[in-house]
PDB file of N, CA and C in Angstrom:
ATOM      1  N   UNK A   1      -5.020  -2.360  33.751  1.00  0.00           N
ATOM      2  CA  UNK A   1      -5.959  -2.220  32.645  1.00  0.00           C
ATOM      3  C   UNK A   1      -5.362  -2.885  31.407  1.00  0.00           C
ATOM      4  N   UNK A   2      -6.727  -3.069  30.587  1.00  0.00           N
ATOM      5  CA  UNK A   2      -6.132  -4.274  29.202  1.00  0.00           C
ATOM      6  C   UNK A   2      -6.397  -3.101  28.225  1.00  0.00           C
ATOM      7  N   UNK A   3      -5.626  -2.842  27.037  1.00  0.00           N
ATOM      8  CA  UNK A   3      -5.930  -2.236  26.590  1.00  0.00           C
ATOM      9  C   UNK A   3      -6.531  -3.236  24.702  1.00  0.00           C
ATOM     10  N   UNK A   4      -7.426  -3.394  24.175  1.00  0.00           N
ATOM     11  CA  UNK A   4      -8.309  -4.182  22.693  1.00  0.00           C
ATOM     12  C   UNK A   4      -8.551  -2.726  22.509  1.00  0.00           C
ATOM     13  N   UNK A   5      -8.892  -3.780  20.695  1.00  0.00           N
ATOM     14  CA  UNK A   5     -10.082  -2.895  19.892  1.00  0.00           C
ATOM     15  C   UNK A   5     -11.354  -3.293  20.640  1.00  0.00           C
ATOM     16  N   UNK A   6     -12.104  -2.439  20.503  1.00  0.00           N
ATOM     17  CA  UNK A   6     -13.530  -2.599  20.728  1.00  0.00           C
ATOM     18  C   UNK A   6     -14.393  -2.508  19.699  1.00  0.00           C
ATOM     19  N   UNK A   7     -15.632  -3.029  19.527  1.00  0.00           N
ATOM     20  CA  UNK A   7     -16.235  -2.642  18.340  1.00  0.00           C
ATOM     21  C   UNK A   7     -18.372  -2.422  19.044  1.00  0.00           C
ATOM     22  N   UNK A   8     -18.875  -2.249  18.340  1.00  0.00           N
ATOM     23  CA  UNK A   8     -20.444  -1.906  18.707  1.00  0.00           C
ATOM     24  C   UNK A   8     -20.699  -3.000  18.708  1.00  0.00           C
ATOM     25  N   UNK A   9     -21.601  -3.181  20.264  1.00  0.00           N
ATOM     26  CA  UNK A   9     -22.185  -4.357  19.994  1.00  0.00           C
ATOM     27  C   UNK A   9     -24.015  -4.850  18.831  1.00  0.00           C
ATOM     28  N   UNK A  10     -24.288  -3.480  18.652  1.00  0.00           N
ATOM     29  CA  UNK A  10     -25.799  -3.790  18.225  1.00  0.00           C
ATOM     30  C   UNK A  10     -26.681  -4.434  18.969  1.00  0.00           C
ATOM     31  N   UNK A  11     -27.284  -4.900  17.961  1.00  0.00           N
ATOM     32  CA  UNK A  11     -28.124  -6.122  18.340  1.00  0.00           C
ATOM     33  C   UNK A  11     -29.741  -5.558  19.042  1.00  0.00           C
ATOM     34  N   UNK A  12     -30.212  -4.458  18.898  1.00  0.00           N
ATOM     35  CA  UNK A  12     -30.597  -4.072  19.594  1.00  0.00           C
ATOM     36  C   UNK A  12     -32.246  -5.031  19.462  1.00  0.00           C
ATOM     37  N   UNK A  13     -32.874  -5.056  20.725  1.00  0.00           N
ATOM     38  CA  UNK A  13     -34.233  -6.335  20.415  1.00  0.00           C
ATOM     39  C   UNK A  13     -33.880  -7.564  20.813  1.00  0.00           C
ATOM     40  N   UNK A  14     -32.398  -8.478  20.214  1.00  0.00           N
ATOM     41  CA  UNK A  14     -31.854  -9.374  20.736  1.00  0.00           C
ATOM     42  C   UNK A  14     -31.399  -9.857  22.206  1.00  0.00           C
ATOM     43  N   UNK A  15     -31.336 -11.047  22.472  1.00  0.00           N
ATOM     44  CA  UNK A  15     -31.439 -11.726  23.671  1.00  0.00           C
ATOM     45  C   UNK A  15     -29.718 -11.717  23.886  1.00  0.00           C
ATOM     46  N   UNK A  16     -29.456 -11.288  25.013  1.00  0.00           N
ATOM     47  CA  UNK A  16     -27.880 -11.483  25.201  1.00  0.00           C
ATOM     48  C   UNK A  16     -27.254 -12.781  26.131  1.00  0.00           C
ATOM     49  N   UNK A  17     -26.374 -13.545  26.296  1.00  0.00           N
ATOM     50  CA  UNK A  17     -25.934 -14.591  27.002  1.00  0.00           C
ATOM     51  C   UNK A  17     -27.128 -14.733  28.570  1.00  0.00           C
ATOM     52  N   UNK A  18     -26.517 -13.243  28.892  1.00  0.00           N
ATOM     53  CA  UNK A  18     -26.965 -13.326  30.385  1.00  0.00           C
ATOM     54  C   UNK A  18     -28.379 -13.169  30.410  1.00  0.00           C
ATOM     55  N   UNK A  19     -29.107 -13.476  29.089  1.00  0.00           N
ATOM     56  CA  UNK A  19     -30.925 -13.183  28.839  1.00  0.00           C
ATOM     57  C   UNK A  19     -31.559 -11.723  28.922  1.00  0.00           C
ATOM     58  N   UNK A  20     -30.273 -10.718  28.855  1.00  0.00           N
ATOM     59  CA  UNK A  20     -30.930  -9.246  28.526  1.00  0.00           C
ATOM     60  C   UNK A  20     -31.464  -9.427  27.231  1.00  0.00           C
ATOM     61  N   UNK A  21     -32.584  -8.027  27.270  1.00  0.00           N
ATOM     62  CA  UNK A  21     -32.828  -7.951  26.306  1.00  0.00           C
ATOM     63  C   UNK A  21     -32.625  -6.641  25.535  1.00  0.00           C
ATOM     64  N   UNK A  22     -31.029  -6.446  24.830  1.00  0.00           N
ATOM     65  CA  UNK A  22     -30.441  -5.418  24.096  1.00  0.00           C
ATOM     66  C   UNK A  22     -31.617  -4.156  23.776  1.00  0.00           C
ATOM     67  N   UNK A  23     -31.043  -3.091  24.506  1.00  0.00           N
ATOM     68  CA  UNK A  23     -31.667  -1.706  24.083  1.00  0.00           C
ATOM     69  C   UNK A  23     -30.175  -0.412  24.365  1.00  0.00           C
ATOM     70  N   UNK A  24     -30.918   0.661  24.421  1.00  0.00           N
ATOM     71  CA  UNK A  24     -30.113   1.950  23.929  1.00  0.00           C
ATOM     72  C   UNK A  24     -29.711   2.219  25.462  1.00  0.00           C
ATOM     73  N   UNK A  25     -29.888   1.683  26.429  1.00  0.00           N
ATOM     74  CA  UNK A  25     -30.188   2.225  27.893  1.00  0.00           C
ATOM     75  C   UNK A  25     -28.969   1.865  28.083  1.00  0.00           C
ATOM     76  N   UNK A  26     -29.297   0.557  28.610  1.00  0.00           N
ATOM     77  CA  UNK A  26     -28.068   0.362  29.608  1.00  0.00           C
ATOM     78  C   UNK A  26     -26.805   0.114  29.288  1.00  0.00           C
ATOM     79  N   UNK A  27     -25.806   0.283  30.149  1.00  0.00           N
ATOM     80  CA  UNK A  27     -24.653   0.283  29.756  1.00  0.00           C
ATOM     81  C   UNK A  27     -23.434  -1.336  30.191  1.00  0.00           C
ATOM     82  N   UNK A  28     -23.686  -1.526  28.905  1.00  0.00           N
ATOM     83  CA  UNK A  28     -23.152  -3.362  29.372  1.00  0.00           C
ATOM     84  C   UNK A  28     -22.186  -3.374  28.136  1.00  0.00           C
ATOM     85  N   UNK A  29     -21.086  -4.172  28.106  1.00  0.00           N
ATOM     86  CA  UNK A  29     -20.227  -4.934  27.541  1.00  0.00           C
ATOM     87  C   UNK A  29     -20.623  -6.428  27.399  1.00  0.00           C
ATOM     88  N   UNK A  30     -19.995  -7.061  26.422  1.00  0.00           N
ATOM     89  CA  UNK A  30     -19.863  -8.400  25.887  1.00  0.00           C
ATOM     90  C   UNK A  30     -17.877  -8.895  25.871  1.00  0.00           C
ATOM     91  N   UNK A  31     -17.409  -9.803  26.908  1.00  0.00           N
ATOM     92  CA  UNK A  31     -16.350 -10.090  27.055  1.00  0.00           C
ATOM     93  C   UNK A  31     -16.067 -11.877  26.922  1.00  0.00           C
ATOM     94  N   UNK A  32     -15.160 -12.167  26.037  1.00  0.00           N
ATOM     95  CA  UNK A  32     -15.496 -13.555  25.586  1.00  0.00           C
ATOM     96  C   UNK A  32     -15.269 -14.837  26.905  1.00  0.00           C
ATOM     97  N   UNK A  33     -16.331 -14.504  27.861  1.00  0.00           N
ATOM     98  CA  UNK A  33     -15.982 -15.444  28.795  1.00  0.00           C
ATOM     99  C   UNK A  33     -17.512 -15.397  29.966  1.00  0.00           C
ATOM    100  N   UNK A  34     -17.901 -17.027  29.879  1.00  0.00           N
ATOM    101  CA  UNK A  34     -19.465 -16.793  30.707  1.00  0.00           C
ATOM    102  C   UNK A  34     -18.857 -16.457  32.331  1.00  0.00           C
ATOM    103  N   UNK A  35     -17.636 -16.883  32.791  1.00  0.00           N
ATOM    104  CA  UNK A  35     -17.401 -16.277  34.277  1.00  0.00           C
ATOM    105  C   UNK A  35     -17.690 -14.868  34.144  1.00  0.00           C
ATOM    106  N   UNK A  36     -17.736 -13.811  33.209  1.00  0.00           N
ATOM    107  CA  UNK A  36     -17.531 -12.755  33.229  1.00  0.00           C
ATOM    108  C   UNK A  36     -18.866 -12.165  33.244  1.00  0.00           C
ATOM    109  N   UNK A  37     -19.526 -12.966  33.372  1.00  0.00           N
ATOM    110  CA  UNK A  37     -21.113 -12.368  33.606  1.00  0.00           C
ATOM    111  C   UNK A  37     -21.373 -12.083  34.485  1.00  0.00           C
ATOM    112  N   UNK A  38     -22.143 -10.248  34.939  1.00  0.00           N
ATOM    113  CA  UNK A  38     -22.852  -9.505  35.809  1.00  0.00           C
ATOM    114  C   UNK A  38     -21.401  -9.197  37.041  1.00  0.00           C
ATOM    115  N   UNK A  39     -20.240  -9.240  35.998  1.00  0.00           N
ATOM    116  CA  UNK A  39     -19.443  -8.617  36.670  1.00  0.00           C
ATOM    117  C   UNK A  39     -18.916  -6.810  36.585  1.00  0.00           C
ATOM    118  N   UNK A  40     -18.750  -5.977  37.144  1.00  0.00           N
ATOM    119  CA  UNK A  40     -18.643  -4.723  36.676  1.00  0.00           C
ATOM    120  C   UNK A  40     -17.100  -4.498  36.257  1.00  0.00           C
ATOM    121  N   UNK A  41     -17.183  -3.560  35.074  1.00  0.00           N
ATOM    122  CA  UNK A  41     -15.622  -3.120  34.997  1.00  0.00           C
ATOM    123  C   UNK A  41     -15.553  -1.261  34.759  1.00  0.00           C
ATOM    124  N   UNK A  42     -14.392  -1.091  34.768  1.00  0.00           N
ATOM    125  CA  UNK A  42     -14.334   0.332  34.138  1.00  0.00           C
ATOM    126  C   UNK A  42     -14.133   0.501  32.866  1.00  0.00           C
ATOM    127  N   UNK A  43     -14.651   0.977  31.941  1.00  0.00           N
ATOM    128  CA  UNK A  43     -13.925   1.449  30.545  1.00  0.00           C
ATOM    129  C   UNK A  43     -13.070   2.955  30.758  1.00  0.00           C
ATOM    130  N   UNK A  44     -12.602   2.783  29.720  1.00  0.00           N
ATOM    131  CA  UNK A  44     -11.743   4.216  28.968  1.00  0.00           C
ATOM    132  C   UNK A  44     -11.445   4.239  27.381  1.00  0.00           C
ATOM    133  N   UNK A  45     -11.659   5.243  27.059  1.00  0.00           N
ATOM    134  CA  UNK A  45     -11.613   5.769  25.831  1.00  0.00           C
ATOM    135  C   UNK A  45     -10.994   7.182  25.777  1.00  0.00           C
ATOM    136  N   UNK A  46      -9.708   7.477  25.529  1.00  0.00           N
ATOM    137  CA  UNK A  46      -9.325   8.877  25.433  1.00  0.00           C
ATOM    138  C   UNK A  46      -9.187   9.018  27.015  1.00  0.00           C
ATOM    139  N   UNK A  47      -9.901  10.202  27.385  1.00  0.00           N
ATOM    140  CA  UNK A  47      -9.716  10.644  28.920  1.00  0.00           C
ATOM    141  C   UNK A  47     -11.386  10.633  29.352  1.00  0.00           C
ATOM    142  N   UNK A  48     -12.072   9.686  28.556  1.00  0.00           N
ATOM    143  CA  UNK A  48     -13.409   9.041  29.291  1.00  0.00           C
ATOM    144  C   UNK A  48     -13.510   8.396  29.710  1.00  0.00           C
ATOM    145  N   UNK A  49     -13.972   8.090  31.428  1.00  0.00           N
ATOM    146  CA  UNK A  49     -14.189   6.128  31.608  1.00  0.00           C
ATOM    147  C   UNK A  49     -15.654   6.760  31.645  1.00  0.00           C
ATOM    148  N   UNK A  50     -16.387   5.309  31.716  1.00  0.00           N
ATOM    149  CA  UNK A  50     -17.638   5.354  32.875  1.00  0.00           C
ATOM    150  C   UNK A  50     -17.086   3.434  33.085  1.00  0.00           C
ATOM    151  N   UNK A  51     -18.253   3.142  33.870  1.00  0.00           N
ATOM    152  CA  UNK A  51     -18.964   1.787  34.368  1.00  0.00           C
ATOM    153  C   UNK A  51     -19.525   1.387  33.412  1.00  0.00           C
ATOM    154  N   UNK A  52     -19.827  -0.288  33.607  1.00  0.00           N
ATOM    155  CA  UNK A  52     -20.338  -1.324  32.778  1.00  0.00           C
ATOM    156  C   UNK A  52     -20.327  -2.212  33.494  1.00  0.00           C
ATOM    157  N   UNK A  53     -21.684  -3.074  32.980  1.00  0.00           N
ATOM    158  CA  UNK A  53     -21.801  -4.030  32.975  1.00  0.00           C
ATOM    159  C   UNK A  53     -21.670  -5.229  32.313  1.00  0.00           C
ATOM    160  N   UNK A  54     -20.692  -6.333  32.568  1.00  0.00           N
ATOM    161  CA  UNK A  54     -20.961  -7.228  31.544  1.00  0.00           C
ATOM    162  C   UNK A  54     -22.288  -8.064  31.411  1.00  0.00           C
ATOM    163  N   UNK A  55     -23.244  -8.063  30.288  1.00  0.00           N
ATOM    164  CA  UNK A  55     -23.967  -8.985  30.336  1.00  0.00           C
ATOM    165  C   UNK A  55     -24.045  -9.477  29.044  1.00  0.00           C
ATOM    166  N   UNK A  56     -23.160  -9.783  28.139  1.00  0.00           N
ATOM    167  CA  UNK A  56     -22.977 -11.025  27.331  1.00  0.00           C
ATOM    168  C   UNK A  56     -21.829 -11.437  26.959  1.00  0.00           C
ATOM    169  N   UNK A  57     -20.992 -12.559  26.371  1.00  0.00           N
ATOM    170  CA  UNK A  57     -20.166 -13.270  25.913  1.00  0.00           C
ATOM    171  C   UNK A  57     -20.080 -13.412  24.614  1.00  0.00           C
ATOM    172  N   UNK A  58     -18.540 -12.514  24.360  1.00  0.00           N
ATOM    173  CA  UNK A  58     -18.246 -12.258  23.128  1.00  0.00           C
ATOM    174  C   UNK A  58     -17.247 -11.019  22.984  1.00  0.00           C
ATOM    175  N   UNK A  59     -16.790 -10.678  22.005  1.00  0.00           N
ATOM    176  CA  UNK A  59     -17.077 -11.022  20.452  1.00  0.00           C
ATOM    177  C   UNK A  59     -16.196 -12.363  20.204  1.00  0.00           C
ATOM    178  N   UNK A  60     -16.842 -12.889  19.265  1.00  0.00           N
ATOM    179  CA  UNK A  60     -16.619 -14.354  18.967  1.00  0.00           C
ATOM    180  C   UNK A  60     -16.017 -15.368  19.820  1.00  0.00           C
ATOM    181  N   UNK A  61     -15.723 -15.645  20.593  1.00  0.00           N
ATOM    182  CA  UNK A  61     -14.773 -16.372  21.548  1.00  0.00           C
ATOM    183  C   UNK A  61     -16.015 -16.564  22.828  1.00  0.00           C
ATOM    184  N   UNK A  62     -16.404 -17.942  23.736  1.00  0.00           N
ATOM    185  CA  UNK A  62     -16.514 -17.853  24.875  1.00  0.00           C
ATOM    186  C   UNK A  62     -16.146 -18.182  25.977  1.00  0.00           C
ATOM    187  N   UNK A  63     -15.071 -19.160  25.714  1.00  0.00           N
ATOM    188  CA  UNK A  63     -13.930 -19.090  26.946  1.00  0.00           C
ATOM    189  C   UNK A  63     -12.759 -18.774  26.650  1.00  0.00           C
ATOM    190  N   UNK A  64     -12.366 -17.582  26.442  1.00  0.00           N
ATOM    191  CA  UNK A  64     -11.291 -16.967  26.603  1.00  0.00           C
ATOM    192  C   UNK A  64     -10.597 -16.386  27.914  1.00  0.00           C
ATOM    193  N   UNK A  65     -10.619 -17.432  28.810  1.00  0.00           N
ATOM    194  CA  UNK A  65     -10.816 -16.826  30.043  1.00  0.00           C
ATOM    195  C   UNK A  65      -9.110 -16.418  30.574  1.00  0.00           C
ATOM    196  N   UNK A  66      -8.003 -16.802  29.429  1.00  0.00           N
ATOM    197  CA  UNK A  66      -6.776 -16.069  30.067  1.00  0.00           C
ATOM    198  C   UNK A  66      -6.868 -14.939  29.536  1.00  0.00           C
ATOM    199  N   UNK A  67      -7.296 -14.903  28.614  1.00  0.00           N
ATOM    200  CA  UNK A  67      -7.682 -12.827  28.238  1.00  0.00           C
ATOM    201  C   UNK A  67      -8.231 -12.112  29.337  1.00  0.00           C
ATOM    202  N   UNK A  68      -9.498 -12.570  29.832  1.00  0.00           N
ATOM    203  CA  UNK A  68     -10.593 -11.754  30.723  1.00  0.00           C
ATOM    204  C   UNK A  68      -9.803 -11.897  32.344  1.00  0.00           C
ATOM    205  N   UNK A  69      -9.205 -12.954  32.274  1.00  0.00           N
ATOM    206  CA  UNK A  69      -9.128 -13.012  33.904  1.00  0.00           C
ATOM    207  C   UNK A  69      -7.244 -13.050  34.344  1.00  0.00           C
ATOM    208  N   UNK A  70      -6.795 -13.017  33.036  1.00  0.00           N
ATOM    209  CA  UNK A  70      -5.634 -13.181  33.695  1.00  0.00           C
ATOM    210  C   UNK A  70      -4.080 -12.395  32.819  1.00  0.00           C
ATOM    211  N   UNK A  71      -4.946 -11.448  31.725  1.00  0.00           N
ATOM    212  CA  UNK A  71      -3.937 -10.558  31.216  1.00  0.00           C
ATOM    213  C   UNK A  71      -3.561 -10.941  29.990  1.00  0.00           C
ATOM    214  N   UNK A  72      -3.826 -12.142  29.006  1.00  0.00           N
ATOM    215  CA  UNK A  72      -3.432 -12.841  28.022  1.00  0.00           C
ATOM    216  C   UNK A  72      -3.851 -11.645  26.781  1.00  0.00           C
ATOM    217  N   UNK A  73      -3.632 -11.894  25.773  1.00  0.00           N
ATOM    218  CA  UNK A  73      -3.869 -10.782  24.685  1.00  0.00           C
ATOM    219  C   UNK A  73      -5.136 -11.817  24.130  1.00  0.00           C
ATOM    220  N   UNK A  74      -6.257 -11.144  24.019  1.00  0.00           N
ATOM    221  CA  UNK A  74      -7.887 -12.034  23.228  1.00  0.00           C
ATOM    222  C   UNK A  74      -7.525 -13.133  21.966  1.00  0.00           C
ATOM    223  N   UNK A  75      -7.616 -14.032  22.173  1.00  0.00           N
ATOM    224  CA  UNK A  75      -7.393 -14.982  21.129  1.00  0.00           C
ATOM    225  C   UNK A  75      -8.431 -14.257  19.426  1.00  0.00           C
ATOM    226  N   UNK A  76      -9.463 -13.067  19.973  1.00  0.00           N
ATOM    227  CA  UNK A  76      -9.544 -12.959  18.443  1.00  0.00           C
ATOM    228  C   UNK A  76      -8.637 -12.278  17.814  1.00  0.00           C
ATOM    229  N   UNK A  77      -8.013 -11.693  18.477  1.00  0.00           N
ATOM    230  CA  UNK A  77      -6.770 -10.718  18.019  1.00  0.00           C
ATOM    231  C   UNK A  77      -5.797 -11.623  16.718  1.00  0.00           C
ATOM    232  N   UNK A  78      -6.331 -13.211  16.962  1.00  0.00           N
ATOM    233  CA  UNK A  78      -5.220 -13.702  15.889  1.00  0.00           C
ATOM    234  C   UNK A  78      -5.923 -13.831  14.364  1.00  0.00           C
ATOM    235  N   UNK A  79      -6.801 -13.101  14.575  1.00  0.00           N
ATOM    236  CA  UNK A  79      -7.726 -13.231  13.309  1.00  0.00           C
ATOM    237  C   UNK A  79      -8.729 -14.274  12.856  1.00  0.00           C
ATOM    238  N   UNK A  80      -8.637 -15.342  13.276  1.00  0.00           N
ATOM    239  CA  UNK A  80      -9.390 -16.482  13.683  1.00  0.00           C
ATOM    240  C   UNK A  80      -9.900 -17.037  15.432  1.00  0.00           C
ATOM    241  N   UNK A  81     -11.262 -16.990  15.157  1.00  0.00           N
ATOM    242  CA  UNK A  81     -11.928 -17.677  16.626  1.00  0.00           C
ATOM    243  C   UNK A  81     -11.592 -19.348  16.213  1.00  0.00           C
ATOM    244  N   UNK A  82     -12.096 -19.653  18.108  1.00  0.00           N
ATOM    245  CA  UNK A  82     -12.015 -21.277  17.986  1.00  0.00           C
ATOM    246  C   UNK A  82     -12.808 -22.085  17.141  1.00  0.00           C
ATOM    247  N   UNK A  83     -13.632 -21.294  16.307  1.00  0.00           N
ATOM    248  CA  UNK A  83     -14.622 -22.325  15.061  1.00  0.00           C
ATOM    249  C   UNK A  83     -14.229 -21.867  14.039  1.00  0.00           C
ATOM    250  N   UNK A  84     -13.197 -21.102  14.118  1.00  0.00           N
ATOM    251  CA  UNK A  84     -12.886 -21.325  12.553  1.00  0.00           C
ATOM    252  C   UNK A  84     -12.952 -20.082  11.970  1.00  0.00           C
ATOM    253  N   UNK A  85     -13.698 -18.951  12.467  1.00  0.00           N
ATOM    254  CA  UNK A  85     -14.055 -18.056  11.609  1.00  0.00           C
ATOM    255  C   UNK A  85     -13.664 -16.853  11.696  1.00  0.00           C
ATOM    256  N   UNK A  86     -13.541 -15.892  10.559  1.00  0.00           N
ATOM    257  CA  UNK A  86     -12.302 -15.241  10.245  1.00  0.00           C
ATOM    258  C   UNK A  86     -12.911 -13.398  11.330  1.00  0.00           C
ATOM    259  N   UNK A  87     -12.179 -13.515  12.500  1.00  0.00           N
ATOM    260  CA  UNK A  87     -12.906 -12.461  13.184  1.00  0.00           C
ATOM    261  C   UNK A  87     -11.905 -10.918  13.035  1.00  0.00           C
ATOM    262  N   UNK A  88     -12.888  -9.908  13.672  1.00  0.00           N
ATOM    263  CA  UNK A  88     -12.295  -8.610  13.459  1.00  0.00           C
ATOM    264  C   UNK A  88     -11.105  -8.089  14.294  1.00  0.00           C
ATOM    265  N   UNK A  89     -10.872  -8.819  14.948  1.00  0.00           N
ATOM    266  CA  UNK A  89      -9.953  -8.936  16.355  1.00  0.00           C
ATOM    267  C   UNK A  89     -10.138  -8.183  17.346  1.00  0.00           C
ATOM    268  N   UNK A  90     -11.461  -7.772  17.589  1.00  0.00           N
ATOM    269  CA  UNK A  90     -12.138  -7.296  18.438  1.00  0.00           C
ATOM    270  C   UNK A  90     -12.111  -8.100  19.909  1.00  0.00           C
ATOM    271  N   UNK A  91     -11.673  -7.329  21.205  1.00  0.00           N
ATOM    272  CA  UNK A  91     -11.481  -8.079  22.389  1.00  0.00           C
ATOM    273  C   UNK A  91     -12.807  -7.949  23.167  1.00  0.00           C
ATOM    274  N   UNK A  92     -13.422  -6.809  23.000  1.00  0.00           N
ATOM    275  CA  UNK A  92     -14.957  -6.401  23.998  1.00  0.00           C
ATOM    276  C   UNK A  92     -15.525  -5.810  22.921  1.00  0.00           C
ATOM    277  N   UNK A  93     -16.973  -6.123  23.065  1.00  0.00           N
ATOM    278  CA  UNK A  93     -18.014  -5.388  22.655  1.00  0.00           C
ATOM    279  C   UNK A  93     -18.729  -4.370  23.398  1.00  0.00           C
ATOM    280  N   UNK A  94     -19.264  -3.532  22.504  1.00  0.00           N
ATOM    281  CA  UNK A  94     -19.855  -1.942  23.838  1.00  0.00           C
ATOM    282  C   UNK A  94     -21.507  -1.812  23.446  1.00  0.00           C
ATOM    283  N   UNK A  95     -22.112  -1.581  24.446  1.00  0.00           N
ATOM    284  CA  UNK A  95     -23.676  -1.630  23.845  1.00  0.00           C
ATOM    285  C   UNK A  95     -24.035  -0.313  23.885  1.00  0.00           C
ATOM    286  N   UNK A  96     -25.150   0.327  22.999  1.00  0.00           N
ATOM    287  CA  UNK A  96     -24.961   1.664  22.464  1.00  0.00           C
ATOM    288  C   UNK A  96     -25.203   2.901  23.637  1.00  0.00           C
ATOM    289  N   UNK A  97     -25.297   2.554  24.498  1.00  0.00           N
ATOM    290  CA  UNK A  97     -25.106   3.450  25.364  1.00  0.00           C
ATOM    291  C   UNK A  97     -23.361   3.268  26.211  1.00  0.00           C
ATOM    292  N   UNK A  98     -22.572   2.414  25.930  1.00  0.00           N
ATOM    293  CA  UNK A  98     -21.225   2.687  26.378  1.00  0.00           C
ATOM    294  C   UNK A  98     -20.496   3.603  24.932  1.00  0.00           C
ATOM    295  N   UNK A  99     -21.035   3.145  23.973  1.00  0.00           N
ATOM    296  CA  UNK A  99     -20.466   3.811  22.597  1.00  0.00           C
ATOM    297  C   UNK A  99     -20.800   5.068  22.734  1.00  0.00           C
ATOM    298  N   UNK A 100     -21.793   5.883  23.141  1.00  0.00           N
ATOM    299  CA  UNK A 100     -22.341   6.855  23.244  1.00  0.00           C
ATOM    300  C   UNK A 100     -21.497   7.665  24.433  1.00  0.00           C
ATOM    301  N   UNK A 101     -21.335   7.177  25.581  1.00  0.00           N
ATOM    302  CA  UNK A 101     -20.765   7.861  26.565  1.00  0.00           C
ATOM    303  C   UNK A 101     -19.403   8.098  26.096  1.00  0.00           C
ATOM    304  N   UNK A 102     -18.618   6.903  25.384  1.00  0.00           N
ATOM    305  CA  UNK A 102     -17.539   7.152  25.351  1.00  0.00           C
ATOM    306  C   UNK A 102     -16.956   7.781  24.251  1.00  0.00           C
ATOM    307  N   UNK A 103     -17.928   8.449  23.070  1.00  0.00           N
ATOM    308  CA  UNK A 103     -17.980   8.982  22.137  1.00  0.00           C
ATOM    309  C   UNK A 103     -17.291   8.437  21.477  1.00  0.00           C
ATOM    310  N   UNK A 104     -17.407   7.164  20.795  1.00  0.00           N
ATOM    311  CA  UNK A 104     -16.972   6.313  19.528  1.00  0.00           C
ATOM    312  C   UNK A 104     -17.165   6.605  18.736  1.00  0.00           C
ATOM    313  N   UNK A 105     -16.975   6.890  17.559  1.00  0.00           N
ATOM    314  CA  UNK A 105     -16.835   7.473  16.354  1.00  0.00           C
ATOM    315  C   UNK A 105     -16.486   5.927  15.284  1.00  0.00           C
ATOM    316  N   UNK A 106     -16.013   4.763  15.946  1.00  0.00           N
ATOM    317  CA  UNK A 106     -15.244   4.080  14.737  1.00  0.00           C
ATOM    318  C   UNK A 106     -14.834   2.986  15.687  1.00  0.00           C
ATOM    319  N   UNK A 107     -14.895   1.649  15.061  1.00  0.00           N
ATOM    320  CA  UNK A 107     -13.754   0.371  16.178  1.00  0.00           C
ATOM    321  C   UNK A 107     -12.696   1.173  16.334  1.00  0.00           C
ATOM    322  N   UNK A 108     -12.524   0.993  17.407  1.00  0.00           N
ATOM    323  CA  UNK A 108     -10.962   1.501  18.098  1.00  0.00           C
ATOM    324  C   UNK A 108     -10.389   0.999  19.200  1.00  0.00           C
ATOM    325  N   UNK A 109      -9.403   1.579  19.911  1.00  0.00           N
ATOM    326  CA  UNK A 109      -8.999   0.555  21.023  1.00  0.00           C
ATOM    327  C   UNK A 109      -9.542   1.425  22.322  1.00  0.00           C
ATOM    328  N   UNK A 110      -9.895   0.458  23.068  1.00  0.00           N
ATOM    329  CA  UNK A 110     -10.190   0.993  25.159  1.00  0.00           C
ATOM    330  C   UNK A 110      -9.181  -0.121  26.108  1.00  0.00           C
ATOM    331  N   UNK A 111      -9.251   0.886  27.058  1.00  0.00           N
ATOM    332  CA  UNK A 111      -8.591   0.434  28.105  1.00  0.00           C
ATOM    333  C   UNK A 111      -9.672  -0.338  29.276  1.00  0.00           C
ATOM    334  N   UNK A 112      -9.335  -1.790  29.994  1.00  0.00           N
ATOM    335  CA  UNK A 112     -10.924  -2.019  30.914  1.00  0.00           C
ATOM    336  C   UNK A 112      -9.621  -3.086  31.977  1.00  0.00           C
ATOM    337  N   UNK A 113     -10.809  -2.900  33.099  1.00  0.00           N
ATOM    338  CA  UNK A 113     -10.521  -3.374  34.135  1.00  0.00           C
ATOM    339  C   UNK A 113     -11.608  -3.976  34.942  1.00  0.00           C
ATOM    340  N   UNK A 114     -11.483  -4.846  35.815  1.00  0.00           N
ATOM    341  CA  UNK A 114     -12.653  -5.325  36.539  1.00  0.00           C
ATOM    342  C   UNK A 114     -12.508  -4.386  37.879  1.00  0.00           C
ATOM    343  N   UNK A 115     -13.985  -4.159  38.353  1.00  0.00           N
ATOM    344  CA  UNK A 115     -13.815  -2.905  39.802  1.00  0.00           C
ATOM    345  C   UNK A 115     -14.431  -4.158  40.464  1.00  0.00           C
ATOM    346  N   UNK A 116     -14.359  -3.671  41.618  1.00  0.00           N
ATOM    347  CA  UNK A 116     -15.119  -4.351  42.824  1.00  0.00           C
ATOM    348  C   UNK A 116     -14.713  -5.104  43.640  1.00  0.00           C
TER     349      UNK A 116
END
């Protein structure tokens, strides 16, 4: 398991990478890498996991793929993405039903893994 900050993804109404369309339901992540689409992982927060789905790319970064696939620490972590712009160093995003399960209160850090 990797352990980032995470932060909310919002967006709710909006179109996500993989062409969802963001609501309160389902439970999906945003990980900065398009291989990482409609792949499942585990979260944790405290002594909560559940399941997820990834279905979009992000926060800020979209091929970050030695982070997602091979253990690297998220290139937003350095405070700047690859265009330049000054990010929160957020490694995954959570859509409001993973924030909800995992009782987020605030960006903070989770632990994730790919299952399957």
């Amino acid at each position: 398991m990797i352990t980032v900050l995470a932060t909310r993804e919002g967006l709710i109404g909006q179109k996500t990478a993989s062409g969802y369309i963001v609501d309160g339901i389902v439970p999906f992540v945003a990980l900065p890498s398009f291989k990482a689409l409609f792949k499942f992982i585990k979260i944790t927060h405290g002594n909560i996991s559940t399941l997820a789905i990834v279905l979009d790319v992000g926060p800020w970064n979209e091929h970050d793929n030695d982070y997602v696939f091979m253990g690297a620490r998220p290139m937003a972590e350095s405070g700047i993405d690859t265009r330049g712009r000054t990010t929160n160093k957020a490694g995954i995003d959570l859509s409001e039903r993973i924030w909800h399960i995992l009782q987020m209160k605030d960006n903070t850090e989770v632990s994730w893994e790919f299952i399957g």
